[in-house]
N, C-alpha and C. Protein backbone atom coordinates (compact mmCIF):
# COMPACT_ATOMS: atom_id res chain seq x y z
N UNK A 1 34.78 -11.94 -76.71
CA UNK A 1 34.01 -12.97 -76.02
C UNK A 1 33.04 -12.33 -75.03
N UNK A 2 31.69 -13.04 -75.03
CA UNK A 2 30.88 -12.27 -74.05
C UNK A 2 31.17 -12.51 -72.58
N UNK A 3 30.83 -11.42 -71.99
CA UNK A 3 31.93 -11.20 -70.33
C UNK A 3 30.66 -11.17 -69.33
N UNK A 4 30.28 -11.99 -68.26
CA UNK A 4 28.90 -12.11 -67.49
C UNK A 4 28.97 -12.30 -66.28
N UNK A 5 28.70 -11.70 -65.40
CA UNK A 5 28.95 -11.67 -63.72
C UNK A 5 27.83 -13.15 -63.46
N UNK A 6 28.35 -14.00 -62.46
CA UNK A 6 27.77 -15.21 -62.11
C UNK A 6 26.28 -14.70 -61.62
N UNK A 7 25.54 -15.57 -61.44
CA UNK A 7 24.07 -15.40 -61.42
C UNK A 7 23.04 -16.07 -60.77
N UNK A 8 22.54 -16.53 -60.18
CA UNK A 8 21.49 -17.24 -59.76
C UNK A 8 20.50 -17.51 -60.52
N UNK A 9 20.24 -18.32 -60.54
CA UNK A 9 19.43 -18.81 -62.23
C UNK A 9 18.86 -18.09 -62.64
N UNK A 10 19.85 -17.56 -63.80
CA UNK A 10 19.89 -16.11 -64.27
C UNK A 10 18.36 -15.71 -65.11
N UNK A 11 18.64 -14.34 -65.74
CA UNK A 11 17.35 -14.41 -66.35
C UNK A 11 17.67 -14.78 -67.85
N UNK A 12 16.31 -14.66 -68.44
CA UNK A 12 16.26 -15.36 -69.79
C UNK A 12 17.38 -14.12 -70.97
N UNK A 13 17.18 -13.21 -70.33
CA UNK A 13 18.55 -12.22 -71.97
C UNK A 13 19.76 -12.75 -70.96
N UNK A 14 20.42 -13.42 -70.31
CA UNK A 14 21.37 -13.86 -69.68
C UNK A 14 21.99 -15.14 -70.92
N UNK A 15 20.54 -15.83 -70.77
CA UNK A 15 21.12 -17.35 -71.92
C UNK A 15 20.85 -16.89 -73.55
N UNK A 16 19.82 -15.63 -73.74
CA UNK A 16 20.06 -15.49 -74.77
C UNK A 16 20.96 -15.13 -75.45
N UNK A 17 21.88 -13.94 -74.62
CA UNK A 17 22.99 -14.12 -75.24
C UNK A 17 24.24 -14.79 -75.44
N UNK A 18 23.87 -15.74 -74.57
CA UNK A 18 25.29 -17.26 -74.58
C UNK A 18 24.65 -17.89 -75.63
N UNK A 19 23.56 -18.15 -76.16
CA UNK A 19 22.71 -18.41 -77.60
C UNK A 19 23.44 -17.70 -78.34
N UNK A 20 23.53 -16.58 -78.04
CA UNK A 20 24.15 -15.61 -79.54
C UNK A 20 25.45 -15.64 -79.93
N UNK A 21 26.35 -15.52 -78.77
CA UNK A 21 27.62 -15.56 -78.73
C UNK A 21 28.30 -17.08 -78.93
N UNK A 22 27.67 -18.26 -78.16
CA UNK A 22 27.91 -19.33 -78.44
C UNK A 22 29.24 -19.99 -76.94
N UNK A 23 29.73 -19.33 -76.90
CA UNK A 23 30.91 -19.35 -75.26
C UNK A 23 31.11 -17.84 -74.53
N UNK A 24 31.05 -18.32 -73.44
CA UNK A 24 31.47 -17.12 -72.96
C UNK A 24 32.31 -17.26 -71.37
N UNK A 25 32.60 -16.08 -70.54
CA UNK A 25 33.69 -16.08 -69.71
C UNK A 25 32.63 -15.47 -68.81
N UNK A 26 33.08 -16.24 -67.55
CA UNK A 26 32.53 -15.68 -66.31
C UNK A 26 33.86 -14.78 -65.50
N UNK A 27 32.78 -13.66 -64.94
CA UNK A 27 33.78 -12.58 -64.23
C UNK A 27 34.50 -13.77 -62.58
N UNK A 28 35.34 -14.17 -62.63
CA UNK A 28 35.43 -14.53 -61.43
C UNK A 28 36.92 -14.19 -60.35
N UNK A 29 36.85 -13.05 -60.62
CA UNK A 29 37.45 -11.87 -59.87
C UNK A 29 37.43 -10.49 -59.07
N UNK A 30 35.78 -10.17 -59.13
CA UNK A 30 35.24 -9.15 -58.65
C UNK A 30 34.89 -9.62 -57.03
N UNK A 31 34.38 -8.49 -57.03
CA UNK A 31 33.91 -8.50 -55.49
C UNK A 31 32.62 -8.64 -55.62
N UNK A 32 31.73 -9.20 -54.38
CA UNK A 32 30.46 -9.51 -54.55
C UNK A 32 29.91 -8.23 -54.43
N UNK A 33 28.89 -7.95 -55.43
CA UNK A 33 27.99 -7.21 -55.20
C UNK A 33 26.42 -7.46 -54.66
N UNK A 34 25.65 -6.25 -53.77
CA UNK A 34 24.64 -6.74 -53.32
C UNK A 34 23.12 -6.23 -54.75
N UNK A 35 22.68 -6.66 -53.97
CA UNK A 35 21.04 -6.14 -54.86
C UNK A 35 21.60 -6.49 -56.22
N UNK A 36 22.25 -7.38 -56.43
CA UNK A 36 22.04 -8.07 -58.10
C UNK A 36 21.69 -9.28 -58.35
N UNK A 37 22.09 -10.08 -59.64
CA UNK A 37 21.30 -11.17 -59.76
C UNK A 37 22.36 -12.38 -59.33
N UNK A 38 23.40 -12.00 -58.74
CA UNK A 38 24.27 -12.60 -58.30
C UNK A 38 23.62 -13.39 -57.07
N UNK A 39 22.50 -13.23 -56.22
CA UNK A 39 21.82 -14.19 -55.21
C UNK A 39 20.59 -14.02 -55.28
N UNK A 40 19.62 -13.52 -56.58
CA UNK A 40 18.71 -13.32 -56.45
C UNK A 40 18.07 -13.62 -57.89
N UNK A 41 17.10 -14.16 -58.03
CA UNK A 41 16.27 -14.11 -59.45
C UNK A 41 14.58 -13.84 -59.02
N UNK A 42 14.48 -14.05 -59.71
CA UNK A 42 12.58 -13.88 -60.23
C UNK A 42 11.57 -14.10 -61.31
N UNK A 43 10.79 -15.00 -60.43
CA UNK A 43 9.63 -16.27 -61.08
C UNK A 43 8.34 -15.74 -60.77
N UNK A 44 7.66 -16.18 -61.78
CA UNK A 44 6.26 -15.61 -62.02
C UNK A 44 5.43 -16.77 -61.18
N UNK A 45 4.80 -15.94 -59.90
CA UNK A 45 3.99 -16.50 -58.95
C UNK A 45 2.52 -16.29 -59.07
N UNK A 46 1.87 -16.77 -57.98
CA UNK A 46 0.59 -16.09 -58.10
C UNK A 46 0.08 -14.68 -57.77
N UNK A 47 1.28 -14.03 -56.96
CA UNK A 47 1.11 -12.44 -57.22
C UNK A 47 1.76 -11.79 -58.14
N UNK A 48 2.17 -12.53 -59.17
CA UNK A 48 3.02 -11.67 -60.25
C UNK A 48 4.60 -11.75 -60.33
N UNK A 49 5.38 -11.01 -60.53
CA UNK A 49 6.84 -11.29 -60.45
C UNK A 49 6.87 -10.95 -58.87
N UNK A 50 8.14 -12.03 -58.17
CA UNK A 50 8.20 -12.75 -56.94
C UNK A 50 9.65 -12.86 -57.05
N UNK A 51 10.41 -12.25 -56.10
CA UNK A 51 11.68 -13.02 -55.82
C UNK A 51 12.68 -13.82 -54.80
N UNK A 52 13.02 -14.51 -55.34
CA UNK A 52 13.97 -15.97 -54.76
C UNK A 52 15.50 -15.51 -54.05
N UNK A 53 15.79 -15.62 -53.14
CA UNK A 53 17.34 -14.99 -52.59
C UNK A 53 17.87 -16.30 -52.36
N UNK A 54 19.20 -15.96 -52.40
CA UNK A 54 19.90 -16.85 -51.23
C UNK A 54 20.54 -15.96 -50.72
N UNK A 55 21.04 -16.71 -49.34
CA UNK A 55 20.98 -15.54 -47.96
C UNK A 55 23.02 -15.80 -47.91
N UNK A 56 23.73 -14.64 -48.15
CA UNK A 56 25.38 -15.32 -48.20
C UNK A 56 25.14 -14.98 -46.45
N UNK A 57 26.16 -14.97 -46.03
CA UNK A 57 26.99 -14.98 -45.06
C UNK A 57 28.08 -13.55 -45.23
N UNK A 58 27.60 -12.72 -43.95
CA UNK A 58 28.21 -11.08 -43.85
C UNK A 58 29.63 -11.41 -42.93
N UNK A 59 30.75 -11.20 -43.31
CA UNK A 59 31.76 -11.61 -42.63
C UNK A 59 32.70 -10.51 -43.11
N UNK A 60 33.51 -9.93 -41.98
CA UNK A 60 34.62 -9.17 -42.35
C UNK A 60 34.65 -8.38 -43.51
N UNK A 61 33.55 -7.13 -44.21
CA UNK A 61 33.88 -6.72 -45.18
C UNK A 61 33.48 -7.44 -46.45
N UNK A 62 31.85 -7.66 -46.04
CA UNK A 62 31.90 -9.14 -47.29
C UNK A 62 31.92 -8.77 -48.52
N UNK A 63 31.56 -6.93 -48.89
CA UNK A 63 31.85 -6.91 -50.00
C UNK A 63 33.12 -6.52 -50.83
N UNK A 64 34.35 -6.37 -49.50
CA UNK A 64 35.75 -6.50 -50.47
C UNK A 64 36.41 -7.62 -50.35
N UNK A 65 34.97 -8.75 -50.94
CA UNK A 65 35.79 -10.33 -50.20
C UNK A 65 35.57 -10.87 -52.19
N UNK A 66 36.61 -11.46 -52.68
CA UNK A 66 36.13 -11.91 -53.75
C UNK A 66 34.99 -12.82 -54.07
N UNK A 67 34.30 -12.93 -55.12
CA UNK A 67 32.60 -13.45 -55.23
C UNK A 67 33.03 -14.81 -55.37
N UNK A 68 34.32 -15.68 -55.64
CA UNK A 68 33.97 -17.22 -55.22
C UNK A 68 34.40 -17.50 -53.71
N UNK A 69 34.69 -16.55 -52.94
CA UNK A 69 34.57 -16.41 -51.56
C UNK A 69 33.29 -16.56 -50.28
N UNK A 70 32.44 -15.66 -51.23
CA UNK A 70 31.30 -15.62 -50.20
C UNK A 70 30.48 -17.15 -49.97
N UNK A 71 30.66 -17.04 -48.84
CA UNK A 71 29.87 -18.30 -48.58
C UNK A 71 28.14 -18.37 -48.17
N UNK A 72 27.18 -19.21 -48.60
CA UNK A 72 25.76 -19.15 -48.73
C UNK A 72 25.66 -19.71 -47.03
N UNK A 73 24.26 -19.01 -46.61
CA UNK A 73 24.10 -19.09 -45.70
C UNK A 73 22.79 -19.96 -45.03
N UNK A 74 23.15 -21.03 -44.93
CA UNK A 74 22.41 -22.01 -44.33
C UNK A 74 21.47 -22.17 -43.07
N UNK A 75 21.80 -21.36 -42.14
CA UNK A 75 20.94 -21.05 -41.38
C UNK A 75 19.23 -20.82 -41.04
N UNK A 76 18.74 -20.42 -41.67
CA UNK A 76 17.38 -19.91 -42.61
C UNK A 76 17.25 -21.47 -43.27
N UNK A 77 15.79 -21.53 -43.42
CA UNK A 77 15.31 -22.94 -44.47
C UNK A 77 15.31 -22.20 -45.90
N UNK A 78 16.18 -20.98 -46.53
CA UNK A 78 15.37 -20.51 -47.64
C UNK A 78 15.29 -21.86 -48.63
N UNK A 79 16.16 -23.03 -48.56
CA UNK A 79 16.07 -23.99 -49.38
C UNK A 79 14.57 -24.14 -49.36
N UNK A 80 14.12 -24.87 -48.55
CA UNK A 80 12.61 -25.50 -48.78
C UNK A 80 11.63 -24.28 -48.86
N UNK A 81 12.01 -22.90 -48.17
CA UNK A 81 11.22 -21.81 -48.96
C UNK A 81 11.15 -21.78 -50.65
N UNK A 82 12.38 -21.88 -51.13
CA UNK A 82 12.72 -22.24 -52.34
C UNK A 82 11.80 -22.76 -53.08
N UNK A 83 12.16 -24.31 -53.09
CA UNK A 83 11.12 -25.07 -53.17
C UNK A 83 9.43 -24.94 -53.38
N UNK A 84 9.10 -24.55 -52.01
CA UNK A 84 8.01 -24.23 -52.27
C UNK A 84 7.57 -23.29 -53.07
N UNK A 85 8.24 -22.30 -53.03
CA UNK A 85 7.46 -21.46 -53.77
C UNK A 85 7.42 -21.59 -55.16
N UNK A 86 8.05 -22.84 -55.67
CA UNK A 86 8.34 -22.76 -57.21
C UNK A 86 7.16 -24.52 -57.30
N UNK A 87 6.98 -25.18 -56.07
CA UNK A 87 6.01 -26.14 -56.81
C UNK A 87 4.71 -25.16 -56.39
N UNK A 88 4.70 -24.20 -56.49
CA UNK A 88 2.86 -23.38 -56.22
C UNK A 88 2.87 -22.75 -56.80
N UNK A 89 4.30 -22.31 -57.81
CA UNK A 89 4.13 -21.28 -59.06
C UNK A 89 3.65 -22.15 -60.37
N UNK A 90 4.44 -23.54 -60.14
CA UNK A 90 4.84 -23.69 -61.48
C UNK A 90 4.17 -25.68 -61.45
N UNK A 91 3.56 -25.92 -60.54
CA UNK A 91 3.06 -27.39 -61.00
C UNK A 91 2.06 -27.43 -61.97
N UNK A 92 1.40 -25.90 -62.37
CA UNK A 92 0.62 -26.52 -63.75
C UNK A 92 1.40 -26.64 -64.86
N UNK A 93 2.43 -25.85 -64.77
CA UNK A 93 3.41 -25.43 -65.63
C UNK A 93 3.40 -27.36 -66.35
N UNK A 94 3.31 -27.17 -67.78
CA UNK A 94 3.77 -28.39 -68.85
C UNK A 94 4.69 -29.21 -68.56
N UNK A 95 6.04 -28.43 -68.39
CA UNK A 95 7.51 -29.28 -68.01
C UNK A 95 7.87 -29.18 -66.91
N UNK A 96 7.03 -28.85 -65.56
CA UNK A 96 7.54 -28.60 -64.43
C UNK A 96 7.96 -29.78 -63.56
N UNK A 97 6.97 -30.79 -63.93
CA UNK A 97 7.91 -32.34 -63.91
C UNK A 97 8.55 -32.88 -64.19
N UNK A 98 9.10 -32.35 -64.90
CA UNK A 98 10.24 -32.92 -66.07
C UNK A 98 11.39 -32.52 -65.44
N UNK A 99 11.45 -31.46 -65.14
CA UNK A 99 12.67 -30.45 -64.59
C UNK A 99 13.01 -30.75 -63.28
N UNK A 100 12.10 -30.84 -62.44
CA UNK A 100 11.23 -30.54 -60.77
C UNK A 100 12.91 -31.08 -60.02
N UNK A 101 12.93 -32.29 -60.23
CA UNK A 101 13.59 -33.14 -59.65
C UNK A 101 15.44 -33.18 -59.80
N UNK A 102 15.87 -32.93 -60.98
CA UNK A 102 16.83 -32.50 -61.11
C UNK A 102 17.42 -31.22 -60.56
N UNK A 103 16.55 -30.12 -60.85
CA UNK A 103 16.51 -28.84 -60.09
C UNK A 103 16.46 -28.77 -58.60
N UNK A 104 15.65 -29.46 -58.07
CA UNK A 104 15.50 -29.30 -56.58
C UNK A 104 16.61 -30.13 -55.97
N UNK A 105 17.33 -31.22 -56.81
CA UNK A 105 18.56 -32.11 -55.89
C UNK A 105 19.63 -31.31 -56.23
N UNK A 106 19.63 -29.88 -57.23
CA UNK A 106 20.84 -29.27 -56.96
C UNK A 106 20.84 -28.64 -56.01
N UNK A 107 19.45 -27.73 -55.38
CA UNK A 107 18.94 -26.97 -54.66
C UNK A 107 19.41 -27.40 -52.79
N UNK A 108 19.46 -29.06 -53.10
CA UNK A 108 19.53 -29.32 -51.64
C UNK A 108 20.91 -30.08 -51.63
N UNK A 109 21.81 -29.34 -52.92
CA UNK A 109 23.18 -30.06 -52.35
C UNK A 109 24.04 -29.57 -51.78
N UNK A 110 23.83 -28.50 -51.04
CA UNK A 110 24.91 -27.86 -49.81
C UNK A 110 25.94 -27.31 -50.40
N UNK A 111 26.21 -26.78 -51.36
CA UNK A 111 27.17 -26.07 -52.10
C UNK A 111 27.62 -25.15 -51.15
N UNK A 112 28.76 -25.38 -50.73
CA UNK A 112 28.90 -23.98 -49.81
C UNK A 112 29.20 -22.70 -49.93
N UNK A 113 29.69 -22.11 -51.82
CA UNK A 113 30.31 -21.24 -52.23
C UNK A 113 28.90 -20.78 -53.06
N UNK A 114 28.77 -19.80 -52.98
CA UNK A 114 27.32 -19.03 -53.65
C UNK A 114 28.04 -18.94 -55.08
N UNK A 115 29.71 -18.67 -56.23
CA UNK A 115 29.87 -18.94 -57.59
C UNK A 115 29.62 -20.20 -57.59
N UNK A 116 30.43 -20.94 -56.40
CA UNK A 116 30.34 -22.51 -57.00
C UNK A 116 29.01 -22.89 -57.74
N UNK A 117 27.81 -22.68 -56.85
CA UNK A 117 26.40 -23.10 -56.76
C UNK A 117 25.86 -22.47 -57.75
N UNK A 118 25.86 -20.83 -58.00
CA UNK A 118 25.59 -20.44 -59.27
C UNK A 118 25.81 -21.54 -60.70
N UNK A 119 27.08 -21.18 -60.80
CA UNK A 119 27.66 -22.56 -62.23
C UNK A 119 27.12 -23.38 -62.19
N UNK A 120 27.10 -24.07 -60.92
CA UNK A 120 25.81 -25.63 -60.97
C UNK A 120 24.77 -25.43 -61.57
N UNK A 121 23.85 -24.12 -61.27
CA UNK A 121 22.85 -23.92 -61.75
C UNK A 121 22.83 -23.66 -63.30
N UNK A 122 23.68 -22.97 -63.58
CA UNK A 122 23.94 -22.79 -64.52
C UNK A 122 23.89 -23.53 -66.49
N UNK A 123 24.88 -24.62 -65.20
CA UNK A 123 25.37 -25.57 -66.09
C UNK A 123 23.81 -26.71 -66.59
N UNK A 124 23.62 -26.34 -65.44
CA UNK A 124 22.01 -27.31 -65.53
C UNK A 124 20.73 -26.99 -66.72
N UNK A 125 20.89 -25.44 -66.83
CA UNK A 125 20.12 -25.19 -67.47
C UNK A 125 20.29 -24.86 -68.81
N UNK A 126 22.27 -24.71 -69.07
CA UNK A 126 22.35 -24.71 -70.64
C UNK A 126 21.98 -26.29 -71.08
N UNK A 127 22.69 -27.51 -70.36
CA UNK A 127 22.03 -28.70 -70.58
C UNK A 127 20.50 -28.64 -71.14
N UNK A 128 19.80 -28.24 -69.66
CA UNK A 128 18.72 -28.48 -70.45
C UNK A 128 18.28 -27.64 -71.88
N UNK A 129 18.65 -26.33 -71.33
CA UNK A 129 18.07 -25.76 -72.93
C UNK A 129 18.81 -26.11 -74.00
N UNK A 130 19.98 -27.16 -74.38
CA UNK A 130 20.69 -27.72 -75.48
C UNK A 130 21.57 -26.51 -76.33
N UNK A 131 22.06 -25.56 -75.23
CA UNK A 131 23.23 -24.54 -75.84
C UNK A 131 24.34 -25.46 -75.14
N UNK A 132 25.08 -25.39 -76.44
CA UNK A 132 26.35 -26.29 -76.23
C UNK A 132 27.94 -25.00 -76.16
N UNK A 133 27.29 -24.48 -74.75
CA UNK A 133 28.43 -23.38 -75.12
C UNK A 133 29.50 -23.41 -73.97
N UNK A 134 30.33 -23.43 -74.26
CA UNK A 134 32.17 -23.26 -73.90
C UNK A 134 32.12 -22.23 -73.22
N UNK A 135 32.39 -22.46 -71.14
CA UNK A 135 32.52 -21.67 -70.47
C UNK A 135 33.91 -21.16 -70.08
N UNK A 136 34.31 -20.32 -70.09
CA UNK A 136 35.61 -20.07 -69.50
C UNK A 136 35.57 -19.24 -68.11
N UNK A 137 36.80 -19.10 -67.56
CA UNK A 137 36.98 -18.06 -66.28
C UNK A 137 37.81 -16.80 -66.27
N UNK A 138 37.43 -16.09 -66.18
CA UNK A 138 38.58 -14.68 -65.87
C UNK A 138 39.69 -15.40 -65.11
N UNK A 139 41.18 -15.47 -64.88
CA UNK A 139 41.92 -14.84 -63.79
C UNK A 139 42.62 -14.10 -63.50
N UNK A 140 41.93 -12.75 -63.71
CA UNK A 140 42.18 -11.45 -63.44
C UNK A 140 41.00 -10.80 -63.77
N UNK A 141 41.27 -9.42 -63.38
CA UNK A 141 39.63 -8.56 -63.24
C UNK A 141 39.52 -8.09 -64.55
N UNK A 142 38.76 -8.78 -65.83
CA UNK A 142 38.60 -9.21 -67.43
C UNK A 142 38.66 -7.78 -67.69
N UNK A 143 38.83 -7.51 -68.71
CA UNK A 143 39.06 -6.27 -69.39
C UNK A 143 38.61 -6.29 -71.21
N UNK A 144 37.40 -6.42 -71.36
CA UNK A 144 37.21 -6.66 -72.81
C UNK A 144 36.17 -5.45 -73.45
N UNK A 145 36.04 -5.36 -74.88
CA UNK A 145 35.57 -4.49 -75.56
C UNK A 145 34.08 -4.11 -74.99
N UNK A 146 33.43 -2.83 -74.82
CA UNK A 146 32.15 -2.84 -73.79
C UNK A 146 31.37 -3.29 -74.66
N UNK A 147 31.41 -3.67 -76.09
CA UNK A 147 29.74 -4.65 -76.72
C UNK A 147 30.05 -5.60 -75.82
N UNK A 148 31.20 -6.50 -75.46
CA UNK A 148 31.02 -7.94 -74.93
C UNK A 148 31.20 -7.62 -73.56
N UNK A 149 30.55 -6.78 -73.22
CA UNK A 149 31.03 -6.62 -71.35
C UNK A 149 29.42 -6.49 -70.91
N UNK A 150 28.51 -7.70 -70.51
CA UNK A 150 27.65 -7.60 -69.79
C UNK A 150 27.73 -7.74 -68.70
N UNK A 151 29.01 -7.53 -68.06
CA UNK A 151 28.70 -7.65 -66.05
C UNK A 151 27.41 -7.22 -65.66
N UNK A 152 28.23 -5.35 -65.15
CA UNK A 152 26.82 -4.85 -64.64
C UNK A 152 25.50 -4.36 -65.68
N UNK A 153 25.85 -4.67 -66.87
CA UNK A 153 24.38 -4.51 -67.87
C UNK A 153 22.91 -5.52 -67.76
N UNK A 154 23.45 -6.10 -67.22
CA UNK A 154 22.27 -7.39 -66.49
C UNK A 154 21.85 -7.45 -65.65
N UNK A 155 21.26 -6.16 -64.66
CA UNK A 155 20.97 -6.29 -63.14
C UNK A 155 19.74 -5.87 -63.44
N UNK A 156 19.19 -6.30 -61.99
CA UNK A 156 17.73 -6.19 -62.04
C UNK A 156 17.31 -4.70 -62.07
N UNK A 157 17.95 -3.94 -61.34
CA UNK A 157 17.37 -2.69 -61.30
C UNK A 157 18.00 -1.76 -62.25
N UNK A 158 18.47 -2.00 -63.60
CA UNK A 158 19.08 -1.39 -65.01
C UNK A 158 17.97 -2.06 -66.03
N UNK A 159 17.80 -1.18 -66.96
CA UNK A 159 16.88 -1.49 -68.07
C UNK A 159 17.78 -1.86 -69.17
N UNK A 160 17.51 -2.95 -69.53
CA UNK A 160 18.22 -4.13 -70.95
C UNK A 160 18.93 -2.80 -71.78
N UNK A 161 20.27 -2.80 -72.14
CA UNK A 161 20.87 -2.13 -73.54
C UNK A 161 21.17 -3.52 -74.15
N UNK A 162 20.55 -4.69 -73.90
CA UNK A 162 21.00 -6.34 -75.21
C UNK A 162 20.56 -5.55 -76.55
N UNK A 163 19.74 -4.95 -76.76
CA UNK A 163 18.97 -5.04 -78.17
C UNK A 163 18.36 -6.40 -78.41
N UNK A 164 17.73 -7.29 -76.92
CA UNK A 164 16.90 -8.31 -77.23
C UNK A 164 15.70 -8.20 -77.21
N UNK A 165 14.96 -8.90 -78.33
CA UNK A 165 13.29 -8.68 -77.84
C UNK A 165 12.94 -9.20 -77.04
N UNK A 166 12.83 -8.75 -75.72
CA UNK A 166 12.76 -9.16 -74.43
C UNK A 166 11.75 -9.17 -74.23
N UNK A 167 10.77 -8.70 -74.79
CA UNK A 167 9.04 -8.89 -74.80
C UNK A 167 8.20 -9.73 -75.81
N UNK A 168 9.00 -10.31 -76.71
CA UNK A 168 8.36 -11.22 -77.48
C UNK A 168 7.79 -12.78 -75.95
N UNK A 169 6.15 -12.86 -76.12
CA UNK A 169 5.73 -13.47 -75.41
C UNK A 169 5.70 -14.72 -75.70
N UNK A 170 5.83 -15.65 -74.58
CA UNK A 170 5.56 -17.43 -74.53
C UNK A 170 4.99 -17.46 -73.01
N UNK A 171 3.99 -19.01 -73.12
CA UNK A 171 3.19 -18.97 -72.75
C UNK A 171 3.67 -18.81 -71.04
N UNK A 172 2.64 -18.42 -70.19
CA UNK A 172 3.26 -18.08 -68.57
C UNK A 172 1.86 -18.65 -67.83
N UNK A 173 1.96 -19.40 -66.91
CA UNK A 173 0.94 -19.92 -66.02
C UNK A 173 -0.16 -18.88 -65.99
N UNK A 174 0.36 -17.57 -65.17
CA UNK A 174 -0.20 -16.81 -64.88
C UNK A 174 -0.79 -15.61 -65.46
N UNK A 175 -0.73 -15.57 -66.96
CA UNK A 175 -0.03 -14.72 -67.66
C UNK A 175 -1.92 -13.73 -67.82
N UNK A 176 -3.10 -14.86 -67.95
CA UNK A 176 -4.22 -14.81 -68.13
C UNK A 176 -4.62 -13.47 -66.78
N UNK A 177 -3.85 -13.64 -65.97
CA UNK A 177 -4.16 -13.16 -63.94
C UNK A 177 -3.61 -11.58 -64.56
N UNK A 178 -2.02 -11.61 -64.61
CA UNK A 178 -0.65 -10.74 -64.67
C UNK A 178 -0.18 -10.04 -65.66
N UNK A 179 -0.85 -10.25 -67.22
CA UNK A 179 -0.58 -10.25 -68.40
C UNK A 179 1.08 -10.80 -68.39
N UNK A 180 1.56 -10.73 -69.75
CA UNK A 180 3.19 -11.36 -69.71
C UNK A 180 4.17 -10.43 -68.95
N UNK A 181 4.86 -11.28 -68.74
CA UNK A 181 5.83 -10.22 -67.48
C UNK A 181 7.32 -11.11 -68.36
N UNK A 182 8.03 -9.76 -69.05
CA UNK A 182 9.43 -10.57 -69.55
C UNK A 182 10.51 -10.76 -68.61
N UNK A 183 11.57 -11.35 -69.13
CA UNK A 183 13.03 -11.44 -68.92
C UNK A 183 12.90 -11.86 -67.11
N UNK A 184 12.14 -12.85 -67.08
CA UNK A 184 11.87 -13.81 -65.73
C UNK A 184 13.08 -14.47 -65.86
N UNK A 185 13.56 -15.52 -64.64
CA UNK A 185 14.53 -16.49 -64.68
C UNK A 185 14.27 -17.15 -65.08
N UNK A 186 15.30 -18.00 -66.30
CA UNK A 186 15.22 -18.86 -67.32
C UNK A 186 14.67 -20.22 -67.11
N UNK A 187 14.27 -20.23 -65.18
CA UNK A 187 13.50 -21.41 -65.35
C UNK A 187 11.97 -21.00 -65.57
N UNK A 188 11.27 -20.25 -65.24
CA UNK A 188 10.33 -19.67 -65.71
C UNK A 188 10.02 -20.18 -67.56
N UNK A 189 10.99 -20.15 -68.61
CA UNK A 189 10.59 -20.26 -69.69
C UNK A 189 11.21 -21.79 -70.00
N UNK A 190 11.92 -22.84 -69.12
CA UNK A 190 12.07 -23.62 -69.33
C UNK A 190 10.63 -24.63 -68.61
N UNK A 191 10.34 -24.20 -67.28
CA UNK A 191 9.22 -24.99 -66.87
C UNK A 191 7.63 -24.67 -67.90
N UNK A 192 7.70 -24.28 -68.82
CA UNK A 192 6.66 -23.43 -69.26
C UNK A 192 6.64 -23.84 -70.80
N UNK A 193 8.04 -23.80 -71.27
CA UNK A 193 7.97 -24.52 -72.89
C UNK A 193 9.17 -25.31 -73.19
N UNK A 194 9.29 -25.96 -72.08
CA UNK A 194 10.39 -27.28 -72.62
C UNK A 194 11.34 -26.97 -73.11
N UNK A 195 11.44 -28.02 -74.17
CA UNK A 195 12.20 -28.05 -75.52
C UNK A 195 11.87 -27.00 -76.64
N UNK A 196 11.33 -26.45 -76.35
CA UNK A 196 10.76 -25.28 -77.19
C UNK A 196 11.75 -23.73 -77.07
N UNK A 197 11.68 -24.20 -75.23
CA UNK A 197 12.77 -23.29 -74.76
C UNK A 197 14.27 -22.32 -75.68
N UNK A 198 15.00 -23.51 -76.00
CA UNK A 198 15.61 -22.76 -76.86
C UNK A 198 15.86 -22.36 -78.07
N UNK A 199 14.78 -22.38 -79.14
CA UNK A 199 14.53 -21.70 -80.10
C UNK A 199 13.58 -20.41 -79.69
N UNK A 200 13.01 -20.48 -78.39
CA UNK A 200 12.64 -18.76 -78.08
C UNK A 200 13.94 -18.09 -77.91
N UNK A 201 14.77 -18.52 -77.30
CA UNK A 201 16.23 -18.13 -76.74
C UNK A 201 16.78 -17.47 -77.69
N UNK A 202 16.74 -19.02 -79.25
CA UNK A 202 17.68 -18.22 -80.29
C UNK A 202 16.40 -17.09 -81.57
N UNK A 203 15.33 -16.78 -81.08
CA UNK A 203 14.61 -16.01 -81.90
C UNK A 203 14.72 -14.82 -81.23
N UNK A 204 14.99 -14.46 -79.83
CA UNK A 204 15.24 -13.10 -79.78
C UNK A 204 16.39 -12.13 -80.14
């Protein structure tokens, strides 16, 4: 079964391979790690690839604290930073109305657990992209064959071993400014081609 550290609206080889695999298991026994996509993604702005945080909360050792532990940190407006920066990326964007509103009332529902809020997101966007796939949970620190072990194979600062065509292009606001910039967060290719969305998903 494919094995995937929680995510912040992850990037697009994230859902492609829950496309491929069809269910998969979230790690939810590790410790949080920093500089991954665990509080962070990235959307194609008007300077090019741009990224989105959420801010946890540093408490006692936060990184030998388990990851449905850490709590998001409210303090900071990054919510309506949020926000903004995705209706000035993405209102020409085709489906960005379509999405806008559902997305942004998860955005401002106070989730206080940064996994909890991940999955929300999550869950939102296999909906929308119409993968009907069966999530499960670790409880214990998962131990499976390394083809199906994408924890840390999915971070931003590691180069893809998926064997996905991660550069096969669809269309990008900006793309005319930036040329195509791949493996953005999957709202990036959902505000951008709809329903179209996941047959790019299942062609890579």
């Amino acid at each position: 079964m494919l094995l995937l550290n929680t995510a912040y609206l992850p990037p697009i080889e994230y859902f492609a391979l829950i496309a491929k695999y069809s269910d998969f298991c979230l790690e939810a026994c590790e410790n949080y790690q920093k500089q991954s996509y665990r509080n962070r993604c990235y959307f194609f702005g008007s300077g090019g690839k741009e990224m989105l945080q959420i801010p946890v909360i540093h408490e006692n050792g936060t990184f030998r604290h388990p990851i449905t532990d850490i709590r998001i940190d409210y303090s900071t407006p990054w919510v309506i930073r949020t926000q903004r920066a995705l209706d000035s990326a993405y209102k020409s964007a085709a489906y960005f109305d379509y999405y806008r509103d559902g997305m942004f009332s998860l955005l401002e529902s106070g989730e206080d657990r940064l996994w909890a809020f991940n999955l929300k997101l999550t869950q939102y966007c296999l909906e929308r992209l119409g993968l009907d796939a069966a999530i499960h949970f670790s409880d214990d620190f998962a131990d499976v064959p390394s083809e199906d072990d994408f924890r840390e194979r999915i971070h931003p600062k590691k180069a893809s071993t998926s064997g996905l065509e991660l550069g096969k292009p669809y269309f990008q606001v900006f793309s005319q400014k930036h040329g195509f910039i791949p493996n953005l967060s999957v709202i990036d290719l959902l505000f951008n081609e709809g329903p179209s969305a996941r047959d790019y998903l299942l062609s890579l």
